[in-house]
N, C-alpha and C. Protein backbone atom coordinates (compact mmCIF):
# COMPACT_ATOMS: atom_id res chain seq x y z
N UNK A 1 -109.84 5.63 -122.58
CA UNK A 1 -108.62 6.37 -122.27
C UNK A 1 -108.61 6.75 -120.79
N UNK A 2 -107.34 6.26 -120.12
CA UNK A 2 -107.22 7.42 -118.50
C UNK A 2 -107.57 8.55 -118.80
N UNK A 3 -106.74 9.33 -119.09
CA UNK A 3 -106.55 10.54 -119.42
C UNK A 3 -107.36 11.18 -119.99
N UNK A 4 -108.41 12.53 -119.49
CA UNK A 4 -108.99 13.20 -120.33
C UNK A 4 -108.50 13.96 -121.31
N UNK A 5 -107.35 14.55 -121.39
CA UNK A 5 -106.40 15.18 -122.24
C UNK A 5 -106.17 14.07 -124.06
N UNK A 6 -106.46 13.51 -123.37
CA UNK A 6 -105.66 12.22 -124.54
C UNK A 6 -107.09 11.91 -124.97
N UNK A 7 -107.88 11.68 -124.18
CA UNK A 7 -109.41 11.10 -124.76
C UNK A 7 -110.09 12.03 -125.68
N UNK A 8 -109.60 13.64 -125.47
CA UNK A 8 -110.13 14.54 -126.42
C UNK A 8 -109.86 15.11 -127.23
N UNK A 9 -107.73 14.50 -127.24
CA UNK A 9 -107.62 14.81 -128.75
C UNK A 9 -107.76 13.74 -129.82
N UNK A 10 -107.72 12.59 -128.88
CA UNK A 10 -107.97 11.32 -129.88
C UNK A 10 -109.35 11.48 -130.76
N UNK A 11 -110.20 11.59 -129.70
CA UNK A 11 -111.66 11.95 -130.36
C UNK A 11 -111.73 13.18 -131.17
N UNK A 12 -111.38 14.08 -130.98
CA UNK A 12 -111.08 14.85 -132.02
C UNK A 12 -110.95 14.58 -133.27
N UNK A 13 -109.57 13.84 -133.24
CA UNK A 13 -109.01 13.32 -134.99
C UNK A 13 -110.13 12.12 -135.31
N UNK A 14 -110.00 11.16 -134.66
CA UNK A 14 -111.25 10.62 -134.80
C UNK A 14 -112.41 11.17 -135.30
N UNK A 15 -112.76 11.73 -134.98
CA UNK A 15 -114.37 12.48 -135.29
C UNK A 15 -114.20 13.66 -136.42
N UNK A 16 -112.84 14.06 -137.01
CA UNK A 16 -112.61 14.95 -137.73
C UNK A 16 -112.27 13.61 -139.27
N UNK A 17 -111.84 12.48 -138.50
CA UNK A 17 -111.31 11.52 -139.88
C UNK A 17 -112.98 10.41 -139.97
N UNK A 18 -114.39 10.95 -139.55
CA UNK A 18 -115.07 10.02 -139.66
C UNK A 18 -115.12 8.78 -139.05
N UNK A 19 -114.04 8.70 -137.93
CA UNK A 19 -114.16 7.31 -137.50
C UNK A 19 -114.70 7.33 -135.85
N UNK A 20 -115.40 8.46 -135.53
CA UNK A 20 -116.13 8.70 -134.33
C UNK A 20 -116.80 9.70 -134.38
N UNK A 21 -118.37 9.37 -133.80
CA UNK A 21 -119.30 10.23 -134.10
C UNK A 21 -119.47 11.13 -132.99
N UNK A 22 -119.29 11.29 -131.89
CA UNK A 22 -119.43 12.24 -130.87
C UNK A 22 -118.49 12.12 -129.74
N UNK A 23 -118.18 13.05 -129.06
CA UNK A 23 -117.28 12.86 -127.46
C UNK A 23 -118.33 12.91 -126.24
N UNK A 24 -118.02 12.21 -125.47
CA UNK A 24 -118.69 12.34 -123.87
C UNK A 24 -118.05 12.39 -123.09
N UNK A 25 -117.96 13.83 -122.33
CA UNK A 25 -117.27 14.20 -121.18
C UNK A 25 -118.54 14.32 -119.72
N UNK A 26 -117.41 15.25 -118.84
CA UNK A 26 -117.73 14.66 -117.54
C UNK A 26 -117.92 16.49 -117.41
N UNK A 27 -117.65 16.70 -116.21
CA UNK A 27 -117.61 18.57 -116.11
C UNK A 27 -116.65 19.20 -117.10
N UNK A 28 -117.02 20.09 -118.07
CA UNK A 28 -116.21 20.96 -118.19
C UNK A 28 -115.82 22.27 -118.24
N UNK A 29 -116.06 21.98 -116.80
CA UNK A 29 -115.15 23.51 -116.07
C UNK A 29 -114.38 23.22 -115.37
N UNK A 30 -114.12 21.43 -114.97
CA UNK A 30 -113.17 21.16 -114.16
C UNK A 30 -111.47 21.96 -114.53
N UNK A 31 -110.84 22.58 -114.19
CA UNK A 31 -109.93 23.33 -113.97
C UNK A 31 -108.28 22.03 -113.72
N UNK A 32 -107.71 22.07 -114.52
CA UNK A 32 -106.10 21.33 -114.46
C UNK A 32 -105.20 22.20 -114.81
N UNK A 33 -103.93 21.81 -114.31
CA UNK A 33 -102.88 22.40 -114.55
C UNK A 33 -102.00 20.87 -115.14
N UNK A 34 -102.20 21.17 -116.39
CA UNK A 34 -100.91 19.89 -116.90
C UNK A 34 -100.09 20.41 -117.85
N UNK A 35 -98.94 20.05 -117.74
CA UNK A 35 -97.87 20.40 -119.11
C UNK A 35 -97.50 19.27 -119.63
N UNK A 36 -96.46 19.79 -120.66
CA UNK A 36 -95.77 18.73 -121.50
C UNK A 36 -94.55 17.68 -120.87
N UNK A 37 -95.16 16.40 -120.83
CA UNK A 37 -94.12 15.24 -120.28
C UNK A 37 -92.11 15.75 -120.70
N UNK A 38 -91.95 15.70 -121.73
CA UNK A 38 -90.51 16.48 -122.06
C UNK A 38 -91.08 17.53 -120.80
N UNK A 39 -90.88 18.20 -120.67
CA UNK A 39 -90.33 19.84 -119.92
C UNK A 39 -90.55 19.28 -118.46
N UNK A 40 -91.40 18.27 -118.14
CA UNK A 40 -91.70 17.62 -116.83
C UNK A 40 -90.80 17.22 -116.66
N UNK A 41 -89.83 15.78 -117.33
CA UNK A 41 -89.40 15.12 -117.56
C UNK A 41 -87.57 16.12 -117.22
N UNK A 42 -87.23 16.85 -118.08
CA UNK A 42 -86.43 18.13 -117.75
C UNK A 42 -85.97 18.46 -116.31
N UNK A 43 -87.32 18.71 -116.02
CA UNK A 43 -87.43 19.48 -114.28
C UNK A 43 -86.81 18.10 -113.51
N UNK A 44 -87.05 17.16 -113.90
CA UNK A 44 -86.98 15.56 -112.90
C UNK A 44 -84.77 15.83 -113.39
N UNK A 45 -85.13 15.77 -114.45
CA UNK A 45 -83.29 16.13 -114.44
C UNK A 45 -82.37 16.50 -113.84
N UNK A 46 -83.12 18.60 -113.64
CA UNK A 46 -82.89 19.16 -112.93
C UNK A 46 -82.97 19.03 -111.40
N UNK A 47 -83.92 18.23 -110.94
CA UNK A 47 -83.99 17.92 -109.48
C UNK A 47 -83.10 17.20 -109.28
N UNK A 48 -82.38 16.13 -110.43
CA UNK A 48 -81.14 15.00 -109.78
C UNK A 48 -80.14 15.73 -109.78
N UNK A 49 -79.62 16.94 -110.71
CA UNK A 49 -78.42 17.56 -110.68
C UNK A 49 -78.37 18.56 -109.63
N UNK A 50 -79.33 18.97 -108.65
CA UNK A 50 -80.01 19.64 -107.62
C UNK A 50 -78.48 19.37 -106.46
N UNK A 51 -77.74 19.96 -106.41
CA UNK A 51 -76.86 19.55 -104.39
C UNK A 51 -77.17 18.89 -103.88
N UNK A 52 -78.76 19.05 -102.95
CA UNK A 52 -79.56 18.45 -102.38
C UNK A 52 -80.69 18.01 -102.45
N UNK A 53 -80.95 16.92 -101.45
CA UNK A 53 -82.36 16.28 -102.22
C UNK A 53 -83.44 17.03 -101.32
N UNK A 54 -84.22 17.52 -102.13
CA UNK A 54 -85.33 18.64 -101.87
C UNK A 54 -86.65 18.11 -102.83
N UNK A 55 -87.34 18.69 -101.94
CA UNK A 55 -89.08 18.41 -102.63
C UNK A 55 -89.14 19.54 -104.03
N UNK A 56 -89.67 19.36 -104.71
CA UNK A 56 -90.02 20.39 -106.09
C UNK A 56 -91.29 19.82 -106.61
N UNK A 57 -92.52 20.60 -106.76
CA UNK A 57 -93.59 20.83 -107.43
C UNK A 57 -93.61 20.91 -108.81
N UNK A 58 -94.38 19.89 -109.53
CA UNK A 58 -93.50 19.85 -111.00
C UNK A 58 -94.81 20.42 -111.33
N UNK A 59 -95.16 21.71 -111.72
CA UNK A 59 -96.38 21.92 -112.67
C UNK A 59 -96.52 23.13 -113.10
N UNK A 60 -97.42 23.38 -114.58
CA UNK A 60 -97.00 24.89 -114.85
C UNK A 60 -97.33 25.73 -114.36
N UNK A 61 -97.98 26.00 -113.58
CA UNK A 61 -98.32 26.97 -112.35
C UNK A 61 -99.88 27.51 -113.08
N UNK A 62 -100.52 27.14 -114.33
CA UNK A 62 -101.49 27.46 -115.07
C UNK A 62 -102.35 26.77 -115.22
N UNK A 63 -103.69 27.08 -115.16
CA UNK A 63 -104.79 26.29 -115.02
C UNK A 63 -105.41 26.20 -116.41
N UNK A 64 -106.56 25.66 -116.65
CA UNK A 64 -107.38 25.79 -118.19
C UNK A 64 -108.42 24.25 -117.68
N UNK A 65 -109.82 24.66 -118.14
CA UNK A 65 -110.69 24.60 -118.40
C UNK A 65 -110.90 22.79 -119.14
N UNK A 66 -111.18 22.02 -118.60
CA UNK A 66 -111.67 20.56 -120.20
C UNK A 66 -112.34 21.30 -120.84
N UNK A 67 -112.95 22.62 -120.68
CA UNK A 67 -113.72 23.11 -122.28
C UNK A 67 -112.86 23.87 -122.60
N UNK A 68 -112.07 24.60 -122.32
CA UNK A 68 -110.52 25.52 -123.30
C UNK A 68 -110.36 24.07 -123.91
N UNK A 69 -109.33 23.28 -123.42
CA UNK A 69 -108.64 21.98 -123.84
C UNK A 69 -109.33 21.74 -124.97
N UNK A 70 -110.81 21.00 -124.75
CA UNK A 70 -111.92 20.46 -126.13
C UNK A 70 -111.77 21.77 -126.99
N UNK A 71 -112.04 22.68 -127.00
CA UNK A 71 -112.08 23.92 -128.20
C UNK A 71 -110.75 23.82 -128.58
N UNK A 72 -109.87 23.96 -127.98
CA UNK A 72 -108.36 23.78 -128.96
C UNK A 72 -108.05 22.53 -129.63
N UNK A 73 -108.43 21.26 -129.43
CA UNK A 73 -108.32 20.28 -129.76
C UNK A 73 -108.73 20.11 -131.14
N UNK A 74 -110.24 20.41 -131.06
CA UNK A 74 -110.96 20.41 -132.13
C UNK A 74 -110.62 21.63 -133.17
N UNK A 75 -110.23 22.52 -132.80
CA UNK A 75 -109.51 24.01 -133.73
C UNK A 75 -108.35 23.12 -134.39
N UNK A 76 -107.24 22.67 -133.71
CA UNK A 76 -106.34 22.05 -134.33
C UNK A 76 -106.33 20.50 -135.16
N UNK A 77 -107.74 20.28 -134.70
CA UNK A 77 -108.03 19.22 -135.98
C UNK A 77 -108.88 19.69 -137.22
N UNK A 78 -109.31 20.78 -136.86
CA UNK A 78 -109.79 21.55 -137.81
C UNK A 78 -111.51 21.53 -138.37
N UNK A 79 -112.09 21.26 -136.77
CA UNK A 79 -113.22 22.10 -136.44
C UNK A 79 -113.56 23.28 -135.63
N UNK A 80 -113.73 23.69 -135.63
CA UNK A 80 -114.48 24.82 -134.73
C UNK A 80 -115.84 24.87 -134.24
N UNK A 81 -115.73 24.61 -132.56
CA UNK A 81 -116.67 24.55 -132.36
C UNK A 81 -117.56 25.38 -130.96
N UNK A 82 -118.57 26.00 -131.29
CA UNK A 82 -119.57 26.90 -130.37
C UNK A 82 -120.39 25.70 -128.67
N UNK A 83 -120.24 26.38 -127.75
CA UNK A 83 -120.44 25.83 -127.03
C UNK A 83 -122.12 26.16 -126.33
N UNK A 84 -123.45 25.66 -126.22
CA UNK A 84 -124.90 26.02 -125.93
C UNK A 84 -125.05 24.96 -124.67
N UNK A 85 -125.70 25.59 -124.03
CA UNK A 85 -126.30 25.30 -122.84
C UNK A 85 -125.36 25.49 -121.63
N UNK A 86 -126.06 24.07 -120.50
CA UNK A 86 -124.76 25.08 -119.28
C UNK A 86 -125.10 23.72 -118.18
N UNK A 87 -123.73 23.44 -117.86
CA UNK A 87 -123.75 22.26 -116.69
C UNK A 87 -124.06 20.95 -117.51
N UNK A 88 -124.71 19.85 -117.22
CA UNK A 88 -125.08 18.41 -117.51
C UNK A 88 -125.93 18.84 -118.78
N UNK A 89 -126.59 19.75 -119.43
CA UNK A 89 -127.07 20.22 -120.86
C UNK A 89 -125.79 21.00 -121.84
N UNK A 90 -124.89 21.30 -121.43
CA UNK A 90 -123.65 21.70 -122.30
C UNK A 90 -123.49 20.74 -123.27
N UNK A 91 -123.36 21.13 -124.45
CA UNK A 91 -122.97 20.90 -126.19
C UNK A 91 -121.92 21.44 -126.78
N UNK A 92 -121.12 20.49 -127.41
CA UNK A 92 -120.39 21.30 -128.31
C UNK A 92 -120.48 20.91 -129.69
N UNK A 93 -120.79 22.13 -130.82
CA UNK A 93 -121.59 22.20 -131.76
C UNK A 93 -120.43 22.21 -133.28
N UNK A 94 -120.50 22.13 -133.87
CA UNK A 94 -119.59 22.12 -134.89
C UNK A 94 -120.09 23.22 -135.54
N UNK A 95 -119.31 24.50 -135.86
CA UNK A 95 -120.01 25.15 -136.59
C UNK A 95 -120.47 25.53 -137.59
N UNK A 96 -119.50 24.75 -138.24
CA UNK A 96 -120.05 24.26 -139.88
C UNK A 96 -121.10 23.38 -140.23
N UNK A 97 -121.28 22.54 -139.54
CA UNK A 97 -122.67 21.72 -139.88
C UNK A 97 -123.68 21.89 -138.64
N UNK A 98 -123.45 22.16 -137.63
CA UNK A 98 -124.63 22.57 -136.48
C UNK A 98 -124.61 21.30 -135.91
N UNK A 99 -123.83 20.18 -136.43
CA UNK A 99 -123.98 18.55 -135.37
C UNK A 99 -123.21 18.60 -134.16
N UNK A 100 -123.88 17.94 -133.16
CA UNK A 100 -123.33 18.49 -132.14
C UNK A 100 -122.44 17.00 -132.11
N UNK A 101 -121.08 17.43 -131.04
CA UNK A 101 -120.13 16.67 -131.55
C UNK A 101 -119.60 16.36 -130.43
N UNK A 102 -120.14 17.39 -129.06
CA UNK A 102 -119.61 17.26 -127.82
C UNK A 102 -120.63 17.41 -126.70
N UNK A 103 -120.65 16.04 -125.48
CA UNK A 103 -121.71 16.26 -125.06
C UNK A 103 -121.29 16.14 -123.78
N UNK A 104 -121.84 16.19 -122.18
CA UNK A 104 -121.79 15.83 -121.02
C UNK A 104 -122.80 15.01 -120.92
N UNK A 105 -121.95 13.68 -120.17
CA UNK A 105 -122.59 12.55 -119.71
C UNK A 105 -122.37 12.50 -118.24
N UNK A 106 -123.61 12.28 -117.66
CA UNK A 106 -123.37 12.02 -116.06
C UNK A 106 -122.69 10.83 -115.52
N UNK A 107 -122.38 10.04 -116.75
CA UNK A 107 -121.39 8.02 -116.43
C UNK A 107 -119.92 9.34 -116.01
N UNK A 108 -119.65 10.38 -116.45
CA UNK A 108 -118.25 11.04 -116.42
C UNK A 108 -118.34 12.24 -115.35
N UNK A 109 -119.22 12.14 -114.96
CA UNK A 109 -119.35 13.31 -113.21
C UNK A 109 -118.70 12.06 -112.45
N UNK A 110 -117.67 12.28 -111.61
CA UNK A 110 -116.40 11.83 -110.74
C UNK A 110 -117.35 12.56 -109.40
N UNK A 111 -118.10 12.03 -108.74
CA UNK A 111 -118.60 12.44 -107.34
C UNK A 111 -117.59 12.47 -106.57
N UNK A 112 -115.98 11.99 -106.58
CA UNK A 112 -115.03 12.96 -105.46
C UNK A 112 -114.23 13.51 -106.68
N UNK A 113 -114.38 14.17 -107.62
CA UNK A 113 -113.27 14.56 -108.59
C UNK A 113 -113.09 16.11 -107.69
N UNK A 114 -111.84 16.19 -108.01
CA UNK A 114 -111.20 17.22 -107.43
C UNK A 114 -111.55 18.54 -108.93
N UNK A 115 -112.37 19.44 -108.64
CA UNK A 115 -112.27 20.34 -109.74
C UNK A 115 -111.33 21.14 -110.04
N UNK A 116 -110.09 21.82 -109.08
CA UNK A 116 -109.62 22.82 -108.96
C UNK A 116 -108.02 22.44 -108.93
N UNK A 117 -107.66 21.48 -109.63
CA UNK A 117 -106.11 21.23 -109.40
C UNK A 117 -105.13 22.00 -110.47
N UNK A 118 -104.21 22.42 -109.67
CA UNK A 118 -103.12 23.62 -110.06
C UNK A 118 -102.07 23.03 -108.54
N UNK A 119 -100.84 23.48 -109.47
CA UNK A 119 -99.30 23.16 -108.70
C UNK A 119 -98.12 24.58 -108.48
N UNK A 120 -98.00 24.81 -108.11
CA UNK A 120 -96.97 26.20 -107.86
C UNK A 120 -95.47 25.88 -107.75
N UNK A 121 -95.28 25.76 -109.27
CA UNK A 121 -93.87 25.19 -109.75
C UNK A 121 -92.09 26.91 -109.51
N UNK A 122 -92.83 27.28 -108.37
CA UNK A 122 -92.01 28.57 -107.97
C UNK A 122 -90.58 28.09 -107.53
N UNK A 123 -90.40 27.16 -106.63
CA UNK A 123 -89.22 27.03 -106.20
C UNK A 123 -88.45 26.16 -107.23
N UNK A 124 -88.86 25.14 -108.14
CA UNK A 124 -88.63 24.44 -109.51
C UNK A 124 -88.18 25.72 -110.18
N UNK A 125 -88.70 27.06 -110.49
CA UNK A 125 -88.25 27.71 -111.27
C UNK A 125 -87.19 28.82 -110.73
N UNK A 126 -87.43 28.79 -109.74
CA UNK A 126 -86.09 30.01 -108.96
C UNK A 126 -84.88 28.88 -108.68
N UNK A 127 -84.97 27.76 -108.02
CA UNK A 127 -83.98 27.32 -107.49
C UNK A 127 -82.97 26.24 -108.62
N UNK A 128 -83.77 26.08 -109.57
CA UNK A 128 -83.42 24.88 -110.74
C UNK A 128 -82.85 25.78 -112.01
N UNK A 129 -83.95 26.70 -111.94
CA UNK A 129 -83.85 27.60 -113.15
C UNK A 129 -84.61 27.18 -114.47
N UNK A 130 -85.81 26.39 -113.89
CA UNK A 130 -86.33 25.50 -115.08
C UNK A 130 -87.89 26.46 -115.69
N UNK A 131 -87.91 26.82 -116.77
CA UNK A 131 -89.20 27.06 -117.15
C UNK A 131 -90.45 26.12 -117.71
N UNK A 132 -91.32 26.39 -116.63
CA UNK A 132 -92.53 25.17 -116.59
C UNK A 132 -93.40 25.25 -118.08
N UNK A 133 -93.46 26.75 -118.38
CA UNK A 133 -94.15 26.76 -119.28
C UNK A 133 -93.47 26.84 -121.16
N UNK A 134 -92.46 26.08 -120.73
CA UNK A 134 -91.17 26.48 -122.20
C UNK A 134 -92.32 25.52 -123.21
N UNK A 135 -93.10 24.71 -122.94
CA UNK A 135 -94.18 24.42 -124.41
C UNK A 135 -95.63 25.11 -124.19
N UNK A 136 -95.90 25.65 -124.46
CA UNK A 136 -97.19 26.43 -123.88
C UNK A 136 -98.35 25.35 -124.03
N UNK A 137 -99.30 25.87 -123.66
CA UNK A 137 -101.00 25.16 -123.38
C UNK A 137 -101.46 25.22 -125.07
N UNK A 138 -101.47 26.17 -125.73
CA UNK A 138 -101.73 25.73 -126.98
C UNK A 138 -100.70 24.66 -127.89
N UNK A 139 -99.58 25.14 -127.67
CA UNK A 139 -99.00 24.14 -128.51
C UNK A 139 -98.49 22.80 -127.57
N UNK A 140 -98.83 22.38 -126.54
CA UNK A 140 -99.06 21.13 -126.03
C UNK A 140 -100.12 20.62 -126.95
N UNK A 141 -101.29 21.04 -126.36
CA UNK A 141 -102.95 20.42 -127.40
C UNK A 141 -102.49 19.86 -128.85
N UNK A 142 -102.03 21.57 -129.84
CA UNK A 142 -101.55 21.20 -130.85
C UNK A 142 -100.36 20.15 -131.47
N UNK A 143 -99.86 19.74 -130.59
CA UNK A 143 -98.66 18.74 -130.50
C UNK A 143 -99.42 16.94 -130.64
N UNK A 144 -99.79 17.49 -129.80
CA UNK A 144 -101.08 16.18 -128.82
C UNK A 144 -101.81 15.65 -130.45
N UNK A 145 -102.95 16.66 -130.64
CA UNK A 145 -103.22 16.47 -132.16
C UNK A 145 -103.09 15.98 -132.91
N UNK A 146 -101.67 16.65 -133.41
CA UNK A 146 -100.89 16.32 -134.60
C UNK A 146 -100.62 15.10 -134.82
N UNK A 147 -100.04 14.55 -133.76
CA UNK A 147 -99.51 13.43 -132.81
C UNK A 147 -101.21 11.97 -133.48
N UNK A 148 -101.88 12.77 -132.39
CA UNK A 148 -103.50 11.79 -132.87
C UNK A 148 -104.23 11.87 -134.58
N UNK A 149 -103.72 12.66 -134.82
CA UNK A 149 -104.13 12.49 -136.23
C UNK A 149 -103.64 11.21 -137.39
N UNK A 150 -101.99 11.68 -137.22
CA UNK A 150 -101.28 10.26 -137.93
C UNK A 150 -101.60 9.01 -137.14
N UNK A 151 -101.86 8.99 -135.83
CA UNK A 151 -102.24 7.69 -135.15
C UNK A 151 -103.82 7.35 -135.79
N UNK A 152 -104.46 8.07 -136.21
CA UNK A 152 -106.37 7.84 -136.29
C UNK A 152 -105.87 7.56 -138.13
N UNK A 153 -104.85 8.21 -139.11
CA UNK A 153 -104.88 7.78 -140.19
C UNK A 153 -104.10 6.42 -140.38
N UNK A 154 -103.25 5.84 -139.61
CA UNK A 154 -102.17 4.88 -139.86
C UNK A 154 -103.27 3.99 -139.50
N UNK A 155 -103.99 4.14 -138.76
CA UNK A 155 -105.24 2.69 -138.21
C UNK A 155 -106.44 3.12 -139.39
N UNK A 156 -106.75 3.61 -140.04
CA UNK A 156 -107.79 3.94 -141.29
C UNK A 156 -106.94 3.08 -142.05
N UNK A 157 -105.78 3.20 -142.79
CA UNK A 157 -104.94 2.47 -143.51
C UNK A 157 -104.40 1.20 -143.68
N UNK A 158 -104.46 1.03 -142.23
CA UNK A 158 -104.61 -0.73 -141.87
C UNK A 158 -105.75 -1.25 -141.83
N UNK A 159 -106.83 -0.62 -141.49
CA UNK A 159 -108.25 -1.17 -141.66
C UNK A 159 -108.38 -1.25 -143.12
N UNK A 160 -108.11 -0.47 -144.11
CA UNK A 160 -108.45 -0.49 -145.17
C UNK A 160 -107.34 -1.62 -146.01
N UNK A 161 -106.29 -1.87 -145.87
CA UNK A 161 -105.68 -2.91 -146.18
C UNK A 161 -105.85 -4.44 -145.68
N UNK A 162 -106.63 -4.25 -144.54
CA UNK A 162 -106.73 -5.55 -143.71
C UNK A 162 -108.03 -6.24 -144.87
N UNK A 163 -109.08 -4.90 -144.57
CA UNK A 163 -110.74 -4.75 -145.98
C UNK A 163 -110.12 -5.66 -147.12
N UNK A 164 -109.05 -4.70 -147.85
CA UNK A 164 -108.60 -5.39 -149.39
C UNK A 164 -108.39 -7.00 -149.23
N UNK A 165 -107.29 -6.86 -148.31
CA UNK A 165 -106.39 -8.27 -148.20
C UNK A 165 -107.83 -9.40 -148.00
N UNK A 166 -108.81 -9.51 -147.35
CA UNK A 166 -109.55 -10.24 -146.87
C UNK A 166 -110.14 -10.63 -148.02
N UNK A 167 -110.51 -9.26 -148.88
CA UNK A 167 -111.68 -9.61 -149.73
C UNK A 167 -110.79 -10.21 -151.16
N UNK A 168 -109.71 -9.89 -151.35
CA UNK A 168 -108.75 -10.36 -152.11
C UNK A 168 -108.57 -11.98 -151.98
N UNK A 169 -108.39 -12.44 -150.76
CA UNK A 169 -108.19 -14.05 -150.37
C UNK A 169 -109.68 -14.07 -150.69
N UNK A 170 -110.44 -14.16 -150.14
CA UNK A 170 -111.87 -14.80 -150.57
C UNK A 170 -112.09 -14.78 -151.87
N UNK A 171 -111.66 -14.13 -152.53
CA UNK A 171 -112.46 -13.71 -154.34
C UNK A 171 -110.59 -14.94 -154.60
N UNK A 172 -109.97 -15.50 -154.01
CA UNK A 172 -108.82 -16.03 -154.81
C UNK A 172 -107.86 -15.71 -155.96
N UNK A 173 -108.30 -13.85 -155.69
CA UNK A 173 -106.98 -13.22 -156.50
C UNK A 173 -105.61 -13.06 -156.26
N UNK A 174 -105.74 -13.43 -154.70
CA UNK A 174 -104.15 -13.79 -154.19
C UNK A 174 -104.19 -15.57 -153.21
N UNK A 175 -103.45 -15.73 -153.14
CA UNK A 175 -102.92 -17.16 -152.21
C UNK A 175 -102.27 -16.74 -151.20
């Protein structure tokens, strides 16, 4: 996956539907400011219906954590999970079974990654009138989720029909 956002709710449902055994991330304390494509998407609206053509900062002006992000991810797939150790030894633990489910890998330390990115969507919101944060940080994740869950069961379902169909032609109970 590009996207770390997307890589950790996929893995999430994944790893909550049995079809992935652990996540490997990179820092997480790296710090983003991302919102929801709709409300982005909105603001880009609002900038064409704008008088003039002017610069605007599209972002929610709010930061959060890849370890906030991973803990909500996994809450809304419906683990919960405790976080032990600290830096390149950080775990994230499931707390119902104690397997650890989340790990830092040094292949995902970005030696120029920018840790600290945030956007100051002020003049977007005074001059447009647009609110950056109209889907919030939890229910983005939870959206995201929801979203990866039916995607991780619709591919269980085709795997498992692809299983039948195969073993069905070989045994010559169908043509």
């Amino acid at each position: 996956e590009t996207f770390v956002t997307r890589k950790i709710t996929l893995a999430a449902s994944r790893i909550r539907q049995g079809k992935q055994e652990k996540l490997y991330l990179g820092n997480l304390s790296s710090l983003r400011d991302g919102g929801y494509a709709k409300d982005y998407v909105q603001c880009m609206w609002l900038i064409l219906q704008h008088n003039k053509p002017e610069d605007f900062v599209i972002a929610t002006g709010v930061q959060h954590s890849v370890r906030e992000f991973c803990q909500l991810a996994f809450h809304y797939a419906g683990i919960e999970l405790e976080w032990q150790g600290k830096g390149i030894d950080e775990k994230g633990i499931d707390k119902a079974t104690g397997k650890v489910l989340v790990e830092v890998s040094p292949d995902f330390y970005r030696p120029t990654d920018v840790v600290n990115l945030w956007g100051d969507p002020t003049k977007a919101r005074k001059e447009l009138g647009w609110n950056p944060t109209q889907t919030s940080f939890e229910d983005l994740v939870r959206i995201m989720v929801e979203h990866d869950m039916k995607k991780v069961a619709v591919e269980r379902s085709q795997e498992h029909i692809h299983t039948n169909l195969v073993e069905y032609l070989e045994k010559g109970i169908i043509k």
